[in-house]
Protein backbone atom coordinates (compact mmCIF):
# COMPACT_ATOMS: atom_id res chain seq x y z
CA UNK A 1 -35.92 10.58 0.20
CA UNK A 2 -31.93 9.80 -0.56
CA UNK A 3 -32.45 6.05 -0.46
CA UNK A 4 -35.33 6.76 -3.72
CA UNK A 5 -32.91 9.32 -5.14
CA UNK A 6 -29.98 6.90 -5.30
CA UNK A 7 -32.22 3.85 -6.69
CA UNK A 8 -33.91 6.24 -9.28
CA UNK A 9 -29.88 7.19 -10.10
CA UNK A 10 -28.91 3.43 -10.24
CA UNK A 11 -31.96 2.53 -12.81
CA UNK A 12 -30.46 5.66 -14.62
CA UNK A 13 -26.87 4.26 -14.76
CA UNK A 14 -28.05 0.57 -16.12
CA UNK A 15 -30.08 2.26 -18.66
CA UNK A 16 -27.49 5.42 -19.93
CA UNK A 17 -25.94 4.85 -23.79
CA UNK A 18 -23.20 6.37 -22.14
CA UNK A 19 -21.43 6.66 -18.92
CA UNK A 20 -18.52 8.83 -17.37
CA UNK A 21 -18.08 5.22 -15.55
CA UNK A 22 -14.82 3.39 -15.54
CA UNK A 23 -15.29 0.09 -17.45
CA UNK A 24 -17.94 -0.81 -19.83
CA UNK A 25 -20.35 -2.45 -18.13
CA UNK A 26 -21.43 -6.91 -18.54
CA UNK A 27 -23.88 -8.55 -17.16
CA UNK A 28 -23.83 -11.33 -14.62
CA UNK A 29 -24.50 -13.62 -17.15
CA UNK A 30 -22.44 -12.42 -19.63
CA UNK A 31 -19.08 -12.51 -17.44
CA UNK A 32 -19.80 -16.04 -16.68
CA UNK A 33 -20.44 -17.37 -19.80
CA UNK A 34 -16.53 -16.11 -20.30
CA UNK A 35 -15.38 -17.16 -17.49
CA UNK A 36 -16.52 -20.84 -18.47
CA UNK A 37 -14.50 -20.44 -22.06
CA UNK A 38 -11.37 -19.61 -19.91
CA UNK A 39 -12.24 -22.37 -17.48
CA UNK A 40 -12.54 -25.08 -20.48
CA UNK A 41 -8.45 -25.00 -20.75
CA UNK A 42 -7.89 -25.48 -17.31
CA UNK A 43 -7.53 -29.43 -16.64
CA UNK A 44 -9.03 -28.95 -12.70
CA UNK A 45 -9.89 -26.52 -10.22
CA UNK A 46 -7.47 -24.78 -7.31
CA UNK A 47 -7.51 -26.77 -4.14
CA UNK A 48 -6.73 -24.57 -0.66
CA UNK A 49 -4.21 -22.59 -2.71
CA UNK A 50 -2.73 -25.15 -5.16
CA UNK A 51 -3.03 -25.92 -8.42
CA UNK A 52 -1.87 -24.82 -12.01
CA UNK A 53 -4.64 -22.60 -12.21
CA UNK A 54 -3.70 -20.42 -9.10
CA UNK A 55 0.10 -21.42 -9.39
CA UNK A 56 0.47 -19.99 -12.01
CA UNK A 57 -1.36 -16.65 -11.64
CA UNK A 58 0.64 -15.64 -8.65
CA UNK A 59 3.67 -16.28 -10.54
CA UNK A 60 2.66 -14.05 -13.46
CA UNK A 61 1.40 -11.42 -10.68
CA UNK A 62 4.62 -11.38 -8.43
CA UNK A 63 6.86 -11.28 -11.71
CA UNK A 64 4.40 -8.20 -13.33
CA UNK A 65 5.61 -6.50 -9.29
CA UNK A 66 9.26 -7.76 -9.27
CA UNK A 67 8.78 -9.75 -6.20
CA UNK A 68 9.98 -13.55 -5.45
CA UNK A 69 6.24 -14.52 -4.79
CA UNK A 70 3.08 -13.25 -4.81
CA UNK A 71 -0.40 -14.77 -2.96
CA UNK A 72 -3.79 -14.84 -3.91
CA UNK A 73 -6.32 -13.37 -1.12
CA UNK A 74 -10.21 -12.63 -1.37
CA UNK A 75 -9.51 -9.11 -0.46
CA UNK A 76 -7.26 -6.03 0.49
CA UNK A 77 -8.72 -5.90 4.07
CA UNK A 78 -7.22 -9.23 4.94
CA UNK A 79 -3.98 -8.83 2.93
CA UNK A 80 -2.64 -5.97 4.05
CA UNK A 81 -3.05 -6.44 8.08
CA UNK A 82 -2.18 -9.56 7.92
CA UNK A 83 0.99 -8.10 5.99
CA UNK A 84 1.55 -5.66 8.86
CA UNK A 85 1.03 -8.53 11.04
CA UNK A 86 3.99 -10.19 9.76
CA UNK A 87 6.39 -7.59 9.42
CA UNK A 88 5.32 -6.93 13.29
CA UNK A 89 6.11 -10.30 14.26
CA UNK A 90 9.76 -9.95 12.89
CA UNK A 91 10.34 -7.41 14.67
CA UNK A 92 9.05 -7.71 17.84
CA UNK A 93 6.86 -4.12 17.64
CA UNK A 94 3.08 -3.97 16.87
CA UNK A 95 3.21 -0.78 16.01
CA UNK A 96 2.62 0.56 12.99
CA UNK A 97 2.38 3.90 10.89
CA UNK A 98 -0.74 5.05 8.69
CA UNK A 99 -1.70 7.95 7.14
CA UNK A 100 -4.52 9.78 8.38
CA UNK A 101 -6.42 8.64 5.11
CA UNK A 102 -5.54 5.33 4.35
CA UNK A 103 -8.03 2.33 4.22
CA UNK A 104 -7.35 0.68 7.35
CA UNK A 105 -8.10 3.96 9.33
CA UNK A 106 -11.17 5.08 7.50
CA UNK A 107 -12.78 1.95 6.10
CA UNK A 108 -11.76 -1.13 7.87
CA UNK A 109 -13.86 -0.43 11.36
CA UNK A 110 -10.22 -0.76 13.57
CA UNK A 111 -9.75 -4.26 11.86
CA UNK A 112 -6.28 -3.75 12.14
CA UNK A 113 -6.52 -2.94 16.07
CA UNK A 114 -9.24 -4.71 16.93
CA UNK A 115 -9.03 -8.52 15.11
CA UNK A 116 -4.48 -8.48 14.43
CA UNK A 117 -3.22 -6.63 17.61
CA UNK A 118 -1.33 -3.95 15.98
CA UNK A 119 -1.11 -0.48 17.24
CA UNK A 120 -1.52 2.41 14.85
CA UNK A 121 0.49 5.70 15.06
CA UNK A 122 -0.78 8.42 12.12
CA UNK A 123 1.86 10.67 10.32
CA UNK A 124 1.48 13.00 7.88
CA UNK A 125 -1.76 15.71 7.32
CA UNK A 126 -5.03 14.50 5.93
CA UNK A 127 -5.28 15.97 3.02
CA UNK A 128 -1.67 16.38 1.32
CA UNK A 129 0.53 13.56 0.42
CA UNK A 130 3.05 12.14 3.82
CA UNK A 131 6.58 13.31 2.96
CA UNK A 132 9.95 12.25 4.65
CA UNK A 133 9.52 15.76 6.48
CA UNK A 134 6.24 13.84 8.28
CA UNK A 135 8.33 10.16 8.27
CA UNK A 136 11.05 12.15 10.38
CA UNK A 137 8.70 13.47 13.28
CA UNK A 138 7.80 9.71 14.54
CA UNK A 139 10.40 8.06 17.05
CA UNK A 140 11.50 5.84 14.57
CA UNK A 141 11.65 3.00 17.25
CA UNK A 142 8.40 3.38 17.59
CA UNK A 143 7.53 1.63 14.22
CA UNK A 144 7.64 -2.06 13.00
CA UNK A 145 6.27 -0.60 9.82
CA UNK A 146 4.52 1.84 7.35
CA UNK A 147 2.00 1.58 5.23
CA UNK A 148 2.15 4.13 1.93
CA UNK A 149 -0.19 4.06 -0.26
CA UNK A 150 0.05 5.04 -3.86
CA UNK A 151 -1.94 6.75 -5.19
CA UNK A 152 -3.76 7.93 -2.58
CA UNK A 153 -7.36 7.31 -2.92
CA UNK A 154 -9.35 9.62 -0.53
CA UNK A 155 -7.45 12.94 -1.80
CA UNK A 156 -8.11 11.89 -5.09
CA UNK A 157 -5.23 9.84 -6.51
CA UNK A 158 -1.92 12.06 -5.54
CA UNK A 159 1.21 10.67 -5.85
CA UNK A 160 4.48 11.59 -3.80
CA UNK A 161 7.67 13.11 -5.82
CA UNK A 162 9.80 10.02 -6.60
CA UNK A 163 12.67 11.65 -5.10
CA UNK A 164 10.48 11.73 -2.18
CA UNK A 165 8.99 8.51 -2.43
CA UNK A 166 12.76 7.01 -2.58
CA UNK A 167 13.53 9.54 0.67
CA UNK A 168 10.91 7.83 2.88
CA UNK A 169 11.93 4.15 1.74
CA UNK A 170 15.19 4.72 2.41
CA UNK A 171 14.60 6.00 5.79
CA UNK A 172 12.39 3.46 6.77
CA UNK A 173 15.28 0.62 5.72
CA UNK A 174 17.69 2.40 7.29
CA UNK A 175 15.85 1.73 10.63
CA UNK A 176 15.01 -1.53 10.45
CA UNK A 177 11.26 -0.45 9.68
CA UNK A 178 9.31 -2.32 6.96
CA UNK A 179 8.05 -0.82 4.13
CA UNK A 180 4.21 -1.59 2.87
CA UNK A 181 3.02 -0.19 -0.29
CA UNK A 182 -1.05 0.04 -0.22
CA UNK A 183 -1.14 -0.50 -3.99
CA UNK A 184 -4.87 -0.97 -4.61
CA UNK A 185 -4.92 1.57 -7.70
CA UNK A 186 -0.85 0.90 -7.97
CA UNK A 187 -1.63 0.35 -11.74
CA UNK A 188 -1.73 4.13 -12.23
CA UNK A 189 1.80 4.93 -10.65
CA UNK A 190 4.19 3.90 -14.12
CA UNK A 191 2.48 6.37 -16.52
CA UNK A 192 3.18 8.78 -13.43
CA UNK A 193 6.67 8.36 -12.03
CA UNK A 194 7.25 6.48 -15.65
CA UNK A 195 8.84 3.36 -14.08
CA UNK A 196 7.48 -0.02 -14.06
CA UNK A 197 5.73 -1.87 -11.79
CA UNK A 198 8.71 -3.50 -10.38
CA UNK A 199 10.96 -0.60 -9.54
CA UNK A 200 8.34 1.25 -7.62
CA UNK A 201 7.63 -2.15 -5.61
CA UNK A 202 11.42 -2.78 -5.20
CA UNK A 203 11.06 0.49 -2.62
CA UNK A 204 8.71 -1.64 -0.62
CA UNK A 205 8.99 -5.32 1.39
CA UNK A 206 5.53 -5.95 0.89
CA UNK A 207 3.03 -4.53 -1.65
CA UNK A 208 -0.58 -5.68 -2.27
CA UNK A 209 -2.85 -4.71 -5.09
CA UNK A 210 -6.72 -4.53 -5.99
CA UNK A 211 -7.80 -6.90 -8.68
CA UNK A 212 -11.09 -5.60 -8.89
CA UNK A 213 -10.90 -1.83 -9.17
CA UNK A 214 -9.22 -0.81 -12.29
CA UNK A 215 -8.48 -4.73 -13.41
CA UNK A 216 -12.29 -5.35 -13.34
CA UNK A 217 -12.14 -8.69 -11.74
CA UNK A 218 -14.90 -9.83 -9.58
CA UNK A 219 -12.93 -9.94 -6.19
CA UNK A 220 -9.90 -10.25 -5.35
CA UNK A 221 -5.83 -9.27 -4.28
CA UNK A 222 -2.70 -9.81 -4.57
CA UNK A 223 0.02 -10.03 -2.01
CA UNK A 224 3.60 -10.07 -2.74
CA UNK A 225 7.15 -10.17 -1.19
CA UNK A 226 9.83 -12.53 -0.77
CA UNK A 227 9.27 -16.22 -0.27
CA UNK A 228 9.48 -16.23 3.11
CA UNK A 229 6.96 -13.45 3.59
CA UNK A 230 4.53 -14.99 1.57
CA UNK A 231 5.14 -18.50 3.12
CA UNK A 232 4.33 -17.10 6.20
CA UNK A 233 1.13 -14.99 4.80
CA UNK A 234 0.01 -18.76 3.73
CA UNK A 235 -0.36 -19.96 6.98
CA UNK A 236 -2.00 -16.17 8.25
CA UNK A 237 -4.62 -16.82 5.42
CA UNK A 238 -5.57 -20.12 6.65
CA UNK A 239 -5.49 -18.48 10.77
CA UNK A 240 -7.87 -15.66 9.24
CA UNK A 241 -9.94 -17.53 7.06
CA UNK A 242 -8.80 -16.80 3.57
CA UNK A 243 -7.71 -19.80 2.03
CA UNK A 244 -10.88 -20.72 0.73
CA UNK A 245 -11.03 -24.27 -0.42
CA UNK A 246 -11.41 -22.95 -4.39
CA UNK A 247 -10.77 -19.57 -5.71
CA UNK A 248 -11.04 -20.67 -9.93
CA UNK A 249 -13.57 -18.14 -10.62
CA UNK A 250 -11.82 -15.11 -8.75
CA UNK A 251 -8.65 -16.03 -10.68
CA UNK A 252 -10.29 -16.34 -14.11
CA UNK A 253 -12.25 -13.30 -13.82
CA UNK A 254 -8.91 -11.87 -12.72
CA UNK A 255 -6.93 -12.89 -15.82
CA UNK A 256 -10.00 -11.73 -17.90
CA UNK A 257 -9.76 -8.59 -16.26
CA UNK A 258 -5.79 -7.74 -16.84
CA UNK A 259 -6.12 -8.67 -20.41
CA UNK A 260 -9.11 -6.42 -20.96
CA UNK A 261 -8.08 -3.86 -18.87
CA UNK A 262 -4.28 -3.31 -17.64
CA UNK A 263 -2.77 -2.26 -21.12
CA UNK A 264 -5.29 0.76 -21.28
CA UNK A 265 -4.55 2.34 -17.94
CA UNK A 266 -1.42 4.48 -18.70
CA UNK A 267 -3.98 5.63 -21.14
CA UNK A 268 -6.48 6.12 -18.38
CA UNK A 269 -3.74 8.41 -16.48
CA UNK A 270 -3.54 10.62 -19.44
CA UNK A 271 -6.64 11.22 -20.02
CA UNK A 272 -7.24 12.04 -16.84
CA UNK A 273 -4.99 14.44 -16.88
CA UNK A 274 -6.68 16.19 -19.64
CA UNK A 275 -10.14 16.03 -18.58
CA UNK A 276 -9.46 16.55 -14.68
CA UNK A 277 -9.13 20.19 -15.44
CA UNK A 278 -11.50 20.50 -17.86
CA UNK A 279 -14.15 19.21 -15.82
CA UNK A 280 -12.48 21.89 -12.64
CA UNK A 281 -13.50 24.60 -15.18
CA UNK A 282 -17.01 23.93 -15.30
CA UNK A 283 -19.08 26.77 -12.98
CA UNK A 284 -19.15 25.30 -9.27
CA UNK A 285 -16.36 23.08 -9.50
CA UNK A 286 -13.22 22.46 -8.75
CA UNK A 287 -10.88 19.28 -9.14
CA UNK A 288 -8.52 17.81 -6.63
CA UNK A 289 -5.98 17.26 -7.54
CA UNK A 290 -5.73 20.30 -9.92
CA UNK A 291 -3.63 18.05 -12.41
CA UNK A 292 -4.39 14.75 -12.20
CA UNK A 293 -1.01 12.27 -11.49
CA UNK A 294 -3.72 8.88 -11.89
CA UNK A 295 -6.26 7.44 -13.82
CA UNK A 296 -8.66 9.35 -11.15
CA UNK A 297 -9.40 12.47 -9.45
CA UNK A 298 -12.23 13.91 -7.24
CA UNK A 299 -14.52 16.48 -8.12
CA UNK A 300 -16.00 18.70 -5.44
CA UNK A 301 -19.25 20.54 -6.76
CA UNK A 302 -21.30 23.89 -5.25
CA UNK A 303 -24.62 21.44 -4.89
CA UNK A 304 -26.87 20.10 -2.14
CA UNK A 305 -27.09 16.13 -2.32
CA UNK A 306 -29.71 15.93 -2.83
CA UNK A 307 -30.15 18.49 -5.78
CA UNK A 308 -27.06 17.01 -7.44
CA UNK A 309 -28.40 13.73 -7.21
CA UNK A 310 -31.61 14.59 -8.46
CA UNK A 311 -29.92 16.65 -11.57
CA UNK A 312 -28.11 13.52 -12.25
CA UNK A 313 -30.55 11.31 -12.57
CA UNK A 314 -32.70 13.98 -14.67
CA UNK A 315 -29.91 14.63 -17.35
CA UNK A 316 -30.03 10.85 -17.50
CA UNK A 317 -33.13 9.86 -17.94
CA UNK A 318 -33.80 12.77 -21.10
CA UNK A 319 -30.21 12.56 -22.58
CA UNK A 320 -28.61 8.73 -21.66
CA UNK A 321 -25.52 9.80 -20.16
CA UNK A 322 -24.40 9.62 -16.77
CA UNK A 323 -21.67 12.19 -16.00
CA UNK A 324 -21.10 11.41 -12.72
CA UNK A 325 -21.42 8.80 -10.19
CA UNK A 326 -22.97 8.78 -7.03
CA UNK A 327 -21.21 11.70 -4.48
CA UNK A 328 -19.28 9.87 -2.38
CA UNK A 329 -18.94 12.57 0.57
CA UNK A 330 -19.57 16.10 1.33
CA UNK A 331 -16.91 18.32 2.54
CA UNK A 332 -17.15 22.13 3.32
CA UNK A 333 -20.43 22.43 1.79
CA UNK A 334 -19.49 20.38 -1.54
CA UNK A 335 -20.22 17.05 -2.70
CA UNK A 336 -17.24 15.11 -3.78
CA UNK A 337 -17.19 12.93 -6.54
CA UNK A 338 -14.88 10.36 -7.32
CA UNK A 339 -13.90 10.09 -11.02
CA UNK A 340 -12.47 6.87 -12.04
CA UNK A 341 -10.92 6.58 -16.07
CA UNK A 342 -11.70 3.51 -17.44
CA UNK A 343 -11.97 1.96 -20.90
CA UNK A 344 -15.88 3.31 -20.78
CA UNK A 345 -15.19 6.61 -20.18
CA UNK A 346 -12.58 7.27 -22.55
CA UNK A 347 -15.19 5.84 -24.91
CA UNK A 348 -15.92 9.70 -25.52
CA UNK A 349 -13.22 12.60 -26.02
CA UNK A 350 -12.82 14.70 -22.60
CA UNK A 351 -14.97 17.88 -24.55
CA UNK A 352 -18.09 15.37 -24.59
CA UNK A 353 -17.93 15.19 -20.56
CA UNK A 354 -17.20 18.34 -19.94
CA UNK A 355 -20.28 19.75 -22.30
CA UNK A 356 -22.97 17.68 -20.40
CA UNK A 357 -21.57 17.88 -17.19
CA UNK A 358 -21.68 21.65 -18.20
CA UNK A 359 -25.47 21.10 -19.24
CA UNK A 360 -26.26 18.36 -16.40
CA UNK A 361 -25.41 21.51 -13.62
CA UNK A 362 -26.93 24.59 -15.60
CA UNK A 363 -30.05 22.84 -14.73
């Protein structure tokens, strides 16, 4: 029954005038004709990790973070082990601290156990934000390194203090532990702590980012530290895998992607911070967090699933608008849904989501 419920939701989404969606959406088709305009000023394709084309990128990418050098990898599940991996290495120590939400706990099936040999010690509580209060319960000799990620995804985007943020850097340095920033939706975190990309890296040794999520690209990260850090990730990528012998059309739907998409996320953060509580004052919700700090925040909503999914879908079909996506857990009773600002939603002032999302659950 939910497996015909979420494909009757999906033909709903491809079909809605409008969408509460993050980008506006392009076909297959469509992206690559694009891609092939970009691809018509590059003289030849990346070979193994060289070339202009990719060269060049990771230049642009590790100068947008303030880093020495930057590296292009198919995804954030190899990057950011094999980061730990390194920073482990240096110092002897494969052991490594996470918060109880982050990727590589939840989503990564022990990758970073099971495939890299590290050794994962949890701080912090699972739903609030780690502070230097949590940092200063671990035996600090414990850790070759800590992974903080910003913002954090699975409690809907929230963002340390700076002051704190700077705390637990600076205590990590101080003990010879490296610092990893989990920056998949980093784009958010300027319009937040209003500082640029750079000086919230420069609190970090190694930093990756998403090019896919809020840049739109079709896969895709970004690695970055100093030179010998990334000359060193080189030869982990080609250990693990991920130095694929071309990567052109990753890197040009990449570039597409930041110059469609990066210059409208500090928009996305404020916006979000508008409609996050609008939407929380709709009967049977409530927002987390209550003000939004990114360009995302979670909404958890008095429904069954399968009632939810089913109102959805409905509101869709007789009104061509999808106001929310698909839940994406169910805690306490309450489905959770993940809304992510894009150029698409902000398509529509935050009183046109909140009216049919309003109608959509008065069903």
């Amino acid at each position: 029954m939910m497996n015909n419920l979420r494909q009757a939701y999906q033909q709903a989404a491809r079909r809605a005038q409008y969408s509460i969606l993050r980008h506006p959406p392009e076909s297959m088709a469509a992206v690559l004709r694009q891609l092939a305009d970009r691809a018509e000023g590059v003289a030849e394709p990346d070979v193994y990790g060289n070339g202009v084309l990719i060269e060049d990128f990771e230049a642009k990418l590790a100068a947008l973070l303030g880093k020495p050098a930057a590296l292009f990898l198919p995804s954030g599940t190899l990057a950011q082990p094999l980061a730990l991996k390194i920073h482990a290495l240096a110092r002897q120590n494969n052991h490594v601290g996470l918060h109880p939400s982050s990727h590589l706990v939840l989503h990564e099936h022990d990758g970073y156990q099971q495939l890299w040999g590290l050794k994962g010690h949890l701080f912090g509580q699972p739903e609030q934000v780690p502070t230097l209060s949590d940092l200063q319960q671990i035996e600090a000799q414990q850790l070759a390194a800590i992974v903080l990620e910003l913002p954090m995804r699975e409690i809907g985007g929230q963002l340390p203090q700076w002051s704190d943020l700077k705390a637990q850097s600076q205590w990590a340095k101080e003990r010879g532990i490296a610092v990893h920033i989990d920056g998949a939706r980093l784009w958010h975190c300027p319009a937040y702590y209003q500082r640029s990309l750079a000086e919230v890296c420069d609190l970090a040794d190694s930093v990756y980012v998403s090019l896919y999520k809020d840049i739109g690209g079709i896969a895709g990260a970004i690695l970055a530290g100093t030179e010998a850090f990334i000359a060193e990730a080189k030869v982990w990528s080609r250990r693990a895998g991920g130095n694929l012998i071309s990567m052109y059309p990753y890197i040009l739907a990449a570039e597409k992607g930041i110059d469609d998409n990066l210059a409208a996320i500090d928009d996305a953060v404020t916006y979000a911070r508008e409609l996050g509580p609008l939407l929380g004052s709709v009967d049977g919700v409530t927002v987390n967090p209550s003000e939004p700090q990114g360009a995302m925040f979670h909404l958890h909503i008095d429904r069954d699933e399968e009632v939810l999914l089913q109102a959805i879908t409905e509101y869709a079909n007789a009104h061509g608008i999808i106001v929310l996506p698909l839940p994406r857990a169910n805690k306490n009773g309450q489905c959770v849904c993940e809304i992510s600002v894009g150029r698409r939603t902000m398509q529509q002032p935050t009183e046109f989501w909140y009216k049919h999302l309003s109608a959509c659950l008065a069903r």
